[in-house]
N, C-alpha and C. Protein backbone atom coordinates (compact mmCIF):
# COMPACT_ATOMS: atom_id res chain seq x y z
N UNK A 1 -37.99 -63.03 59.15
CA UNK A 1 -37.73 -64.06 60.16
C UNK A 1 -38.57 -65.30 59.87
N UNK A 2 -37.50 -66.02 59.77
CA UNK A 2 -38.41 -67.46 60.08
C UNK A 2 -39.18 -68.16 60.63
N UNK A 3 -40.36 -68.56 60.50
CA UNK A 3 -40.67 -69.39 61.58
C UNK A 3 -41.12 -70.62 61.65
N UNK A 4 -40.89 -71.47 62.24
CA UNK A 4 -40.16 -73.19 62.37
C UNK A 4 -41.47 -73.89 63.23
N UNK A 5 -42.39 -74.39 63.13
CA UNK A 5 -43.31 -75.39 63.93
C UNK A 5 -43.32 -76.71 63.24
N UNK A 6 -44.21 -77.00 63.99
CA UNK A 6 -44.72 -78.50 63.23
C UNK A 6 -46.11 -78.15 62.66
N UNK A 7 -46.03 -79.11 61.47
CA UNK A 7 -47.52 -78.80 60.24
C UNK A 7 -49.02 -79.95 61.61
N UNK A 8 -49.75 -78.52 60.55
CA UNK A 8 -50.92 -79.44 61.67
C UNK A 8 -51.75 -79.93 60.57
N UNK A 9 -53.08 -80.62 60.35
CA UNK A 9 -54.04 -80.54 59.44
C UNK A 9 -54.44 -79.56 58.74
N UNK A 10 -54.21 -78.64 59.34
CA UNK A 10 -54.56 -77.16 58.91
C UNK A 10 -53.58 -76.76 57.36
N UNK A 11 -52.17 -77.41 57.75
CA UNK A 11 -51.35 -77.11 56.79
C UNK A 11 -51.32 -77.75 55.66
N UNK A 12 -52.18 -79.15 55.85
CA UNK A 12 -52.22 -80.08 54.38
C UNK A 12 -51.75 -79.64 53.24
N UNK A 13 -53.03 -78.81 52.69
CA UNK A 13 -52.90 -78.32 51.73
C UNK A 13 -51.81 -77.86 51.06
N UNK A 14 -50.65 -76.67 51.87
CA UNK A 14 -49.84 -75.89 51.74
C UNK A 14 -48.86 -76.98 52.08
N UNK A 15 -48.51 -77.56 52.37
CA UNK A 15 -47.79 -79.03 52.49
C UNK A 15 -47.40 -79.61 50.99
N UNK A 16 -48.60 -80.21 50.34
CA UNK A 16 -49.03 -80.94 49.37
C UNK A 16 -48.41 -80.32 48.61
N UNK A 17 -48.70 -79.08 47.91
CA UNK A 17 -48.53 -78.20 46.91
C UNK A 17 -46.57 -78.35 47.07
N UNK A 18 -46.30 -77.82 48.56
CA UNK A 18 -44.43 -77.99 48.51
C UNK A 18 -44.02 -79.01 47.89
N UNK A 19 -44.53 -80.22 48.09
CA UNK A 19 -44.08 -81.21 47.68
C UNK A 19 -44.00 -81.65 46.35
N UNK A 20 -45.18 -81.07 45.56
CA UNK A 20 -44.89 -81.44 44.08
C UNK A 20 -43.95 -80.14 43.69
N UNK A 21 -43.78 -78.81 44.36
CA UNK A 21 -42.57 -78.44 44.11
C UNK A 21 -41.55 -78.76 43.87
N UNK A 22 -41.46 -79.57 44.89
CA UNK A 22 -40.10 -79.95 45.39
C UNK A 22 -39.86 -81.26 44.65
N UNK A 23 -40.88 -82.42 43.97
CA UNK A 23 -40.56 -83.35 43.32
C UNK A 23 -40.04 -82.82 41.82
N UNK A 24 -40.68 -82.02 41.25
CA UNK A 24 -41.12 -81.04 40.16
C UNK A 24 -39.76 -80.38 39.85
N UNK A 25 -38.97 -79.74 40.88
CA UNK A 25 -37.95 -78.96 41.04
C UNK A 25 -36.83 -79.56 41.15
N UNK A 26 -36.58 -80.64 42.09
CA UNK A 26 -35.45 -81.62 42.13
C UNK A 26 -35.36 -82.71 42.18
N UNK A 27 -36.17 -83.57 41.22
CA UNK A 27 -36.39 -84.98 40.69
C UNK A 27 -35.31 -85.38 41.35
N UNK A 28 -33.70 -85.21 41.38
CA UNK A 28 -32.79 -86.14 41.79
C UNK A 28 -33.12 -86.52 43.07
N UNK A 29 -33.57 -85.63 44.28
CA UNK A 29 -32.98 -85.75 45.19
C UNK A 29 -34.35 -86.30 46.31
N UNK A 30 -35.23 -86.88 45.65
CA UNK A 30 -36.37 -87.85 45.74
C UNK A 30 -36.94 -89.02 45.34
N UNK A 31 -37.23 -89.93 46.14
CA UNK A 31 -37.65 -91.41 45.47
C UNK A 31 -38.83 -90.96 45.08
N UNK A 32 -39.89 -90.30 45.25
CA UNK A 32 -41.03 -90.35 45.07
C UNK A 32 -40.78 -89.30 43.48
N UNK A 33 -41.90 -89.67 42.66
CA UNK A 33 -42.17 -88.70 41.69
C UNK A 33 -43.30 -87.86 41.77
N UNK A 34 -43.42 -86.93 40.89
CA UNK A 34 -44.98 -86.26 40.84
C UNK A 34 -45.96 -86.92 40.47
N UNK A 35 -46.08 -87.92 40.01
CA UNK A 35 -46.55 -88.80 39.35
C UNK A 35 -47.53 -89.59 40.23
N UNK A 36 -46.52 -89.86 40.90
CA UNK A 36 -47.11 -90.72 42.27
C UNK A 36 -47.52 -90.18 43.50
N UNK A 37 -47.15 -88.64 43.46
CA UNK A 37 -48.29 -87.80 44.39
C UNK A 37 -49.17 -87.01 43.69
N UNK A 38 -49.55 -87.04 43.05
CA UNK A 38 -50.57 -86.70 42.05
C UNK A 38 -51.80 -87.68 42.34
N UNK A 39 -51.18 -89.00 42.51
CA UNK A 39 -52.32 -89.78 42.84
C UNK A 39 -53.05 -89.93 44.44
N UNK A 40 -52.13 -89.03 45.05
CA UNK A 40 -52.87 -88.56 46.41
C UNK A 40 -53.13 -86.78 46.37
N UNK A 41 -53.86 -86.95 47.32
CA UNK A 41 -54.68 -85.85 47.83
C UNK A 41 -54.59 -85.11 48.74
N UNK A 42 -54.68 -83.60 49.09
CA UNK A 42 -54.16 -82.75 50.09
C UNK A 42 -54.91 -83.53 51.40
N UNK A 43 -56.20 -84.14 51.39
CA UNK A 43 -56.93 -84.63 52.72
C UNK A 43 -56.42 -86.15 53.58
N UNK A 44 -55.43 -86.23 52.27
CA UNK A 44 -54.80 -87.80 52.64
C UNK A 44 -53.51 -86.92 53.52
N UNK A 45 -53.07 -86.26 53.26
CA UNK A 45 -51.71 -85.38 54.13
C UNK A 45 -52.19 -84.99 55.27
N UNK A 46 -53.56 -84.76 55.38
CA UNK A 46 -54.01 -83.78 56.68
C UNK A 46 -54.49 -85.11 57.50
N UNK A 47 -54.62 -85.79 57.05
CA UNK A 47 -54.69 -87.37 57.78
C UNK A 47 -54.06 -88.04 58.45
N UNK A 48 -52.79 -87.69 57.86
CA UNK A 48 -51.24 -87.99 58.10
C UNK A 48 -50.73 -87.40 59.67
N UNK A 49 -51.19 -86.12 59.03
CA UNK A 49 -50.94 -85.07 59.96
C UNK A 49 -51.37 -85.05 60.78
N UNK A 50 -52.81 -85.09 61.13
CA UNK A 50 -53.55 -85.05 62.83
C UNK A 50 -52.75 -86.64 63.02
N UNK A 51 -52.96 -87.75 62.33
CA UNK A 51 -52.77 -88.99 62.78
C UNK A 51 -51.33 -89.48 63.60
N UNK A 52 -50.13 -88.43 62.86
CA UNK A 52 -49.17 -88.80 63.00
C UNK A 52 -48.26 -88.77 64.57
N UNK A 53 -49.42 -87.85 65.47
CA UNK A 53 -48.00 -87.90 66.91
C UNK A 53 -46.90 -87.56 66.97
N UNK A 54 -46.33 -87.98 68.27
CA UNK A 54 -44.89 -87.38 68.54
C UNK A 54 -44.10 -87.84 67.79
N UNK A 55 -44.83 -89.39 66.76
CA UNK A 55 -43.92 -90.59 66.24
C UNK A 55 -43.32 -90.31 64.62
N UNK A 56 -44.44 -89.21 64.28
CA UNK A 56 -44.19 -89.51 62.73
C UNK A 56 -44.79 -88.12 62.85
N UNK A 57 -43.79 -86.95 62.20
CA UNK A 57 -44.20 -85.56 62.23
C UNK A 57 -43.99 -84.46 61.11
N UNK A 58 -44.33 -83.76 60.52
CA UNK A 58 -43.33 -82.75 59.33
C UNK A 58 -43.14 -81.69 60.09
N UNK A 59 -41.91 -81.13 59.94
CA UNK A 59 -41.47 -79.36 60.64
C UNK A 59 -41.62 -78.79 59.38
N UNK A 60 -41.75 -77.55 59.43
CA UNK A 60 -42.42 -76.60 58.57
C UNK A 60 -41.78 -75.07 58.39
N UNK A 61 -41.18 -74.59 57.35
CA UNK A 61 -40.74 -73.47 57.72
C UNK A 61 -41.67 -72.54 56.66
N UNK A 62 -42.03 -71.22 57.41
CA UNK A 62 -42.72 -70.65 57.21
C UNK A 62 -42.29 -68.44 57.47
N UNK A 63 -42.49 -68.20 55.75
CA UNK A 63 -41.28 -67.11 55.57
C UNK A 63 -43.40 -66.07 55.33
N UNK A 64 -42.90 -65.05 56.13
CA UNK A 64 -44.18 -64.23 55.44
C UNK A 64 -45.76 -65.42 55.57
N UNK A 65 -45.61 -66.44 56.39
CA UNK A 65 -46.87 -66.62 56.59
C UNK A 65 -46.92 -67.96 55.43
N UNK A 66 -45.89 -67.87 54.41
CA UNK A 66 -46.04 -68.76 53.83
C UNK A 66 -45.20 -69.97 53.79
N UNK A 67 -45.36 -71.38 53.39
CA UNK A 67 -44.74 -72.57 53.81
C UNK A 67 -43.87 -72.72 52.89
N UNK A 68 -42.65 -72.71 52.76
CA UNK A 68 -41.68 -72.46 51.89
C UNK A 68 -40.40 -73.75 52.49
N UNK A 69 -40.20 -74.40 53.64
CA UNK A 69 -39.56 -75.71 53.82
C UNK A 69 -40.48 -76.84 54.36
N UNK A 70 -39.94 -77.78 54.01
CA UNK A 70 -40.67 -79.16 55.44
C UNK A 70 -38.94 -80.22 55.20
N UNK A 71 -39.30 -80.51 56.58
CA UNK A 71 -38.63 -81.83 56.78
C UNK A 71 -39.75 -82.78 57.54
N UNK A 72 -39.73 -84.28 57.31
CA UNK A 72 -40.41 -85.18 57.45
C UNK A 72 -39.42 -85.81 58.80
N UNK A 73 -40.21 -86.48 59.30
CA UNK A 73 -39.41 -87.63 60.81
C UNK A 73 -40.74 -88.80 60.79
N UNK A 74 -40.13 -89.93 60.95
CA UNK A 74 -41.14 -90.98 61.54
C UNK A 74 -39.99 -92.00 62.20
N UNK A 75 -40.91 -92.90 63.12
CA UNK A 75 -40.02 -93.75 63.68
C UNK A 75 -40.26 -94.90 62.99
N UNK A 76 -39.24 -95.73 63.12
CA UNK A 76 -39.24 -97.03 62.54
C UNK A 76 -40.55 -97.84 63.13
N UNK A 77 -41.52 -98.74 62.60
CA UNK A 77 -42.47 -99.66 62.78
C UNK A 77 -42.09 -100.90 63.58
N UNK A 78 -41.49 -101.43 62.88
CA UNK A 78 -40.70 -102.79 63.58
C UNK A 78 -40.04 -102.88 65.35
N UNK A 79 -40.46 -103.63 65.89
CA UNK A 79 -40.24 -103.49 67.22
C UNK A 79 -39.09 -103.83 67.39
N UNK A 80 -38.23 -104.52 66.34
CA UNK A 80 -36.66 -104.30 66.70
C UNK A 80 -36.12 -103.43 66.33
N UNK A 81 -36.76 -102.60 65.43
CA UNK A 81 -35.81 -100.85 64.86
C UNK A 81 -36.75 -100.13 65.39
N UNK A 82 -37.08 -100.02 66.39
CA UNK A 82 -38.54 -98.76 67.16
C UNK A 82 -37.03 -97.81 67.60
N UNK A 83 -36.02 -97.73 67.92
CA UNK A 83 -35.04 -97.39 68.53
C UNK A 83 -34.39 -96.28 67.40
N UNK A 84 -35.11 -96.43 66.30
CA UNK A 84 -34.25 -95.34 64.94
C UNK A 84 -35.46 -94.68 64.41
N UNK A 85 -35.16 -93.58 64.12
CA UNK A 85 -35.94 -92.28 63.44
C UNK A 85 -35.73 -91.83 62.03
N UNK A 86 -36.48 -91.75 61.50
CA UNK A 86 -36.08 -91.33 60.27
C UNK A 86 -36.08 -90.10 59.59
N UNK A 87 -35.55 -89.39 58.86
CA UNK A 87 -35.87 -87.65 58.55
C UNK A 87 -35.85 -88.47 56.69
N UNK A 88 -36.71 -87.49 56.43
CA UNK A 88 -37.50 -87.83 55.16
C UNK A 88 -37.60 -86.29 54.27
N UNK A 89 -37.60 -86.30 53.39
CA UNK A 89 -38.67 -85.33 52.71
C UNK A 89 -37.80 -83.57 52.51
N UNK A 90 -36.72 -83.63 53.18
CA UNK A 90 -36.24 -81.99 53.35
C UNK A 90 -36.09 -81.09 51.63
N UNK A 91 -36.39 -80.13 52.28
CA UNK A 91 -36.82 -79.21 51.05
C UNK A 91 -37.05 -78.10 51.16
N UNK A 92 -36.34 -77.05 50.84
CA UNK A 92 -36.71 -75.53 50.54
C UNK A 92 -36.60 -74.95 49.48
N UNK A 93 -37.71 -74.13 49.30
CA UNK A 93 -38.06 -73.45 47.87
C UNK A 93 -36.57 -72.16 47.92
N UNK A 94 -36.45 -73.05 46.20
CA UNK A 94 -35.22 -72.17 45.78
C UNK A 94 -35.42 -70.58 46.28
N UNK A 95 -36.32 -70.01 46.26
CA UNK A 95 -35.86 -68.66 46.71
C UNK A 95 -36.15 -68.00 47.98
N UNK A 96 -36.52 -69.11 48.87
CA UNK A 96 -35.76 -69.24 50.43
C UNK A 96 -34.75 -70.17 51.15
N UNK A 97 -33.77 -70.01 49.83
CA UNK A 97 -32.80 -71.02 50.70
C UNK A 97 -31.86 -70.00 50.92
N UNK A 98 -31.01 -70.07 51.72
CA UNK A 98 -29.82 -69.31 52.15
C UNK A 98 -30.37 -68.64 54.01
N UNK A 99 -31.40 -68.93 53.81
CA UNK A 99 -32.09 -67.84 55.27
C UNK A 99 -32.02 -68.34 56.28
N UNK A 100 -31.82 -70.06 56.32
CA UNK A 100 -32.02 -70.53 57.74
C UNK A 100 -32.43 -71.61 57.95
N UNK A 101 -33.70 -71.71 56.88
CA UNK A 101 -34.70 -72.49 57.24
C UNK A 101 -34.05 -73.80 57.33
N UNK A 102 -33.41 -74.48 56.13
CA UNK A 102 -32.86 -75.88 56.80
C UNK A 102 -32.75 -76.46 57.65
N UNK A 103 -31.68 -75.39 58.36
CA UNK A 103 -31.25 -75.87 59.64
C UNK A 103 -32.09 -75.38 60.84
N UNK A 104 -32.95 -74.55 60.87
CA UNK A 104 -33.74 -74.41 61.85
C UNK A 104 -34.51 -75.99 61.43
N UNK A 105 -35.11 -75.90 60.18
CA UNK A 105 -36.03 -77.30 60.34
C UNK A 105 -35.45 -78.58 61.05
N UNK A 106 -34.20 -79.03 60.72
CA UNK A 106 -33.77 -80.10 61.35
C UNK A 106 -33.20 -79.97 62.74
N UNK A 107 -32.52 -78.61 63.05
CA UNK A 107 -32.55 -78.58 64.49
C UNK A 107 -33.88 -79.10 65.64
N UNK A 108 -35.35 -78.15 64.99
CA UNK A 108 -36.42 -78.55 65.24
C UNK A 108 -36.79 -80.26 65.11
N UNK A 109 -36.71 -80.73 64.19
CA UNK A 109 -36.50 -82.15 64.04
C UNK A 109 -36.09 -83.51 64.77
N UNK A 110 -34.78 -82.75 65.09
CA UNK A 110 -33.80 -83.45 66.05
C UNK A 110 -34.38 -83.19 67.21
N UNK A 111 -34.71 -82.40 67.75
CA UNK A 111 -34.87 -81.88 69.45
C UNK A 111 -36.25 -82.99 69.66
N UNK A 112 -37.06 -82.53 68.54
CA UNK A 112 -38.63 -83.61 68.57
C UNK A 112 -38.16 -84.75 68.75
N UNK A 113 -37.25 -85.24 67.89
CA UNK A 113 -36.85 -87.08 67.89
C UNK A 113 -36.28 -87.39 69.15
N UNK A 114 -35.77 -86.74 69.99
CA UNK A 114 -34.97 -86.69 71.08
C UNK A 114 -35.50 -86.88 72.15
N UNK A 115 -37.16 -86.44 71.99
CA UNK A 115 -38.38 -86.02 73.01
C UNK A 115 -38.76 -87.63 73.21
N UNK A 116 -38.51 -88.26 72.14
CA UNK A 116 -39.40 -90.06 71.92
C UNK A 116 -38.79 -90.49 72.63
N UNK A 117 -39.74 -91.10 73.62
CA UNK A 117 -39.01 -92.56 74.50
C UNK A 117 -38.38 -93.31 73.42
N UNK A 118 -37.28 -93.28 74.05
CA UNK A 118 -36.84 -95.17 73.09
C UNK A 118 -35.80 -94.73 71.54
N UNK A 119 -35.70 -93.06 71.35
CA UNK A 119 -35.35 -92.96 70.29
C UNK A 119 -33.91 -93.51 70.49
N UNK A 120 -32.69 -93.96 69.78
CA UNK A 120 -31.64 -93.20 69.84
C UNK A 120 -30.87 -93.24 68.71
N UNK A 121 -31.67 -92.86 67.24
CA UNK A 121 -30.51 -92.66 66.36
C UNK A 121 -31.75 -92.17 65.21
N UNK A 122 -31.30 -91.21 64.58
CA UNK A 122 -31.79 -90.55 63.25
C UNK A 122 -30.74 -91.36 62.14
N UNK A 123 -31.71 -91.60 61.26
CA UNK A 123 -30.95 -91.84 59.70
C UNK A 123 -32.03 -91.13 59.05
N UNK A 124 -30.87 -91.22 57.19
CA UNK A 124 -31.44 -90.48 56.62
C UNK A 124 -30.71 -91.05 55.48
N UNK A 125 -30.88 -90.45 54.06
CA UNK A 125 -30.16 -90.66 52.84
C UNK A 125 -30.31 -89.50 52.28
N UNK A 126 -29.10 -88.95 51.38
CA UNK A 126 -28.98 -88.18 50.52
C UNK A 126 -28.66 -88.41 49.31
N UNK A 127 -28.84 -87.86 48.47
CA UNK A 127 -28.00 -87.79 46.91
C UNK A 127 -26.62 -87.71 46.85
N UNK A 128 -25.80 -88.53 46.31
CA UNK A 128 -24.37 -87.68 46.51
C UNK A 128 -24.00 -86.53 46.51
N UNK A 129 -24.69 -86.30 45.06
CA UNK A 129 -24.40 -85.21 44.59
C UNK A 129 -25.11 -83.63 45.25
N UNK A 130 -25.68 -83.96 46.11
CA UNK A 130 -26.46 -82.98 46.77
C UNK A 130 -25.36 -82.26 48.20
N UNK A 131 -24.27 -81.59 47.52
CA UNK A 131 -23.25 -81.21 48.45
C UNK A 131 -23.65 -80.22 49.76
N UNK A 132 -24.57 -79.50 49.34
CA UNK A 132 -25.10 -78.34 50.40
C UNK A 132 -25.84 -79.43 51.83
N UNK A 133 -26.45 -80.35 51.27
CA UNK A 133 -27.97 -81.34 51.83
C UNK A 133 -26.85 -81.94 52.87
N UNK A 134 -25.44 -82.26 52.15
CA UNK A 134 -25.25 -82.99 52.89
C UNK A 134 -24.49 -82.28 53.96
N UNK A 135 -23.31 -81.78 53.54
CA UNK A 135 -22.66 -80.41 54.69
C UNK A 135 -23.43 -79.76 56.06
N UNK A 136 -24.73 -79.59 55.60
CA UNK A 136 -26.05 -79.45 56.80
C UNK A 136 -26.05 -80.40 57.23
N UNK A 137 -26.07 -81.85 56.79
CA UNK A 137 -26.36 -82.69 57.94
C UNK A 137 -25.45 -83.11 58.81
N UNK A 138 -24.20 -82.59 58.46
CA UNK A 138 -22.59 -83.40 59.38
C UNK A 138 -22.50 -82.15 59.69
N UNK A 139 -23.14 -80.80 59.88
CA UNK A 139 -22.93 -79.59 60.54
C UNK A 139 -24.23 -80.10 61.71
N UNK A 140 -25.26 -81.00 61.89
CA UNK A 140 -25.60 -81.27 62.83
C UNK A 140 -25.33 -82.10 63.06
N UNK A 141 -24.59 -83.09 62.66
CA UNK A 141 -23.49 -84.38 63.65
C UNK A 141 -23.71 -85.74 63.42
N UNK A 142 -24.63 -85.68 61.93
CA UNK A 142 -24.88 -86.60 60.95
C UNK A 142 -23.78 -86.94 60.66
N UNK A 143 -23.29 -88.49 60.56
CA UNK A 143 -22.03 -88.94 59.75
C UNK A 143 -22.47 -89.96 58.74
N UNK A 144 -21.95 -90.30 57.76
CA UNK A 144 -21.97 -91.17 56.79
C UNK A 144 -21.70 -92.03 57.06
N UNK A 145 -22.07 -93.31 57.01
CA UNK A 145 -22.04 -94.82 57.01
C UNK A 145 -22.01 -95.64 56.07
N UNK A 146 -22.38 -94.95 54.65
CA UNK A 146 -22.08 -95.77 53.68
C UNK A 146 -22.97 -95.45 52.43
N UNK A 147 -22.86 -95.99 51.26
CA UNK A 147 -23.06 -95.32 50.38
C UNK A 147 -24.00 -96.33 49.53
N UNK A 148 -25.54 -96.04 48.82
CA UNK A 148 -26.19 -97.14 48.17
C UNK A 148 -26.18 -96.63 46.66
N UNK A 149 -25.41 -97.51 45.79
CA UNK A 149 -25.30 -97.20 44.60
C UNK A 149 -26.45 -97.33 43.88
N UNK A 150 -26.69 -96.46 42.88
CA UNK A 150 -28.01 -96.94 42.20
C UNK A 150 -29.39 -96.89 43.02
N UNK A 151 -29.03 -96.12 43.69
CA UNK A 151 -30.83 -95.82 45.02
C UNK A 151 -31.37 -95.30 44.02
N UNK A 152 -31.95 -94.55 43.27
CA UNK A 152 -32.32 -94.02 42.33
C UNK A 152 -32.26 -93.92 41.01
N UNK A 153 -33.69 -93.92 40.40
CA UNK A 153 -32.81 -94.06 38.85
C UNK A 153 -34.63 -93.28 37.87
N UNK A 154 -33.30 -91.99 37.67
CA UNK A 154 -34.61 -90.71 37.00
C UNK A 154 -34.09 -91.29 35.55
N UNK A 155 -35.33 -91.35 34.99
CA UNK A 155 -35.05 -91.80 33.16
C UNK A 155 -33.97 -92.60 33.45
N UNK A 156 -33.09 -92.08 32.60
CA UNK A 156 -32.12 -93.42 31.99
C UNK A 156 -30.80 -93.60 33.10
N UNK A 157 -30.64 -92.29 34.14
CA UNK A 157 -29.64 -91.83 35.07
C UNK A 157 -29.65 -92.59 36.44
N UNK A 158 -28.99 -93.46 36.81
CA UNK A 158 -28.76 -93.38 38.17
C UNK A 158 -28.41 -92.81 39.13
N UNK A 159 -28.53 -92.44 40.44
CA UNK A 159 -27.89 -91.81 41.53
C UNK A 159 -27.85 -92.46 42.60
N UNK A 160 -25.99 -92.36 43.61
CA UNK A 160 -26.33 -93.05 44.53
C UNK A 160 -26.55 -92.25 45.72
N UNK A 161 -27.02 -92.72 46.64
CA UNK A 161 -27.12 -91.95 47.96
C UNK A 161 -26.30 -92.04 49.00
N UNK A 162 -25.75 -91.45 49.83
CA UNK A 162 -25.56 -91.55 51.31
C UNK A 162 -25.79 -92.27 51.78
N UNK A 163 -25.84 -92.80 52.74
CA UNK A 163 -26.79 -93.23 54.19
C UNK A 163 -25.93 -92.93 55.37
N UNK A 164 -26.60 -91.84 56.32
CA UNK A 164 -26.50 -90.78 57.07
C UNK A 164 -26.98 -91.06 58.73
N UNK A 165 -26.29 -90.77 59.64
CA UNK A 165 -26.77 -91.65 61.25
C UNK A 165 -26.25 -90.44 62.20
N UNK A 166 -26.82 -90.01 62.81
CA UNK A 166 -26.97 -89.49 64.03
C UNK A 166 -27.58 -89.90 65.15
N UNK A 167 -26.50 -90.24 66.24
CA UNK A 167 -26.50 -91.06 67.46
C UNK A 167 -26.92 -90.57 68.52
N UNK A 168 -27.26 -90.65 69.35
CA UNK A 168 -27.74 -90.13 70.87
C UNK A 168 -27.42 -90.97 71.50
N UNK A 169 -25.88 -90.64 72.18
CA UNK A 169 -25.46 -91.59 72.77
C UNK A 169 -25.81 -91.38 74.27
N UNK A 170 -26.32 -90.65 74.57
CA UNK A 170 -26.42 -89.63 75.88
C UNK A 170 -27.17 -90.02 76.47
N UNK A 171 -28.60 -90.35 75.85
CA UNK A 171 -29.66 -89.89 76.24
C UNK A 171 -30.40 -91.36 77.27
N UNK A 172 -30.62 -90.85 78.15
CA UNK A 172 -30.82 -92.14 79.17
C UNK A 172 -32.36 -92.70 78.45
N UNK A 173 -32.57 -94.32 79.19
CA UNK A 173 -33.32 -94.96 78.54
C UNK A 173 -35.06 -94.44 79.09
């Protein structure tokens, strides 16, 4: 069984390490390289982490005690986009995918973003080519809006991305 919280300081470390997994493992489907988290530090994440609030959070899935997904959320800065959320970072280690965790993480995700005064819309970007990444996100009610060619470019390869919006049309002010 899974289990789905939010990362505290405590989790830095075990955080950090996912992540150069996950850069390490699927170069496509990340702007960031290893390269460039290499040049940060597990105490700069746990920084992040106590610092970050209801506003800017990672969910965490955790199989046997160990941290095996995260999805990232922050809200937009700008006081004219304070109103959009962002999901960042999703990732599960190849040999806990199929179990859940995804979608528990972004269910978890969503419900948090939902909690913010003032939220009312998640975006996100995907890889095109990332067919599973994306099917999860229009199985939680993510739709596509449009497509950025060339968002990425590993060695000599380009990739374009998605760009992905989930609305809360509901939700009073």
């Amino acid at each position: 069984m899974m289990e789905i919280r939010k990362l505290t300081e405590n989790d830095a470390e075990a955080l950090w390490r996912l992540r150069l997994q996950a850069l390490e493992t699927d170069p496509v489907s990340f702007a960031e390289s290893p390269e460039e988290l290499k040049r940060t530090k597990a105490k700069d994440y746990a920084a992040r982490l106590l610092s970050g609030g209801a506003e800017n959070f990672v969910i965490g899935a955790f199989d046997g005690g160990e941290l095996v997904g995260m999805t990232g959320f922050y809200r937009d800065g700008l006081l004219k986009r304070r109103h959009i959320g962002h999901i960042w970072g999703v990732f599960v280690s190849p040999s806990a995918r199929g179990k859940g965790a995804g979608r528990g993480m972004l269910a978890e995700a969503i419900e948090s973003a939902k909690a913010v005064p003032g939220i009312r819309c998640i975006r996100l970007m995907v890889v095109v080519t990332q067919v599973a990444a994306r099917h999860l996100y229009q199985e939680a009610g993510f739709r596509a809006f449009g497509i950025e060619p060339r968002s990425l470019k590993i060695g000599e390869r380009y990739v374009d991305e998605n760009h992905m919006t989930l609305e809360f049309e509901d939700l009073p002010d």
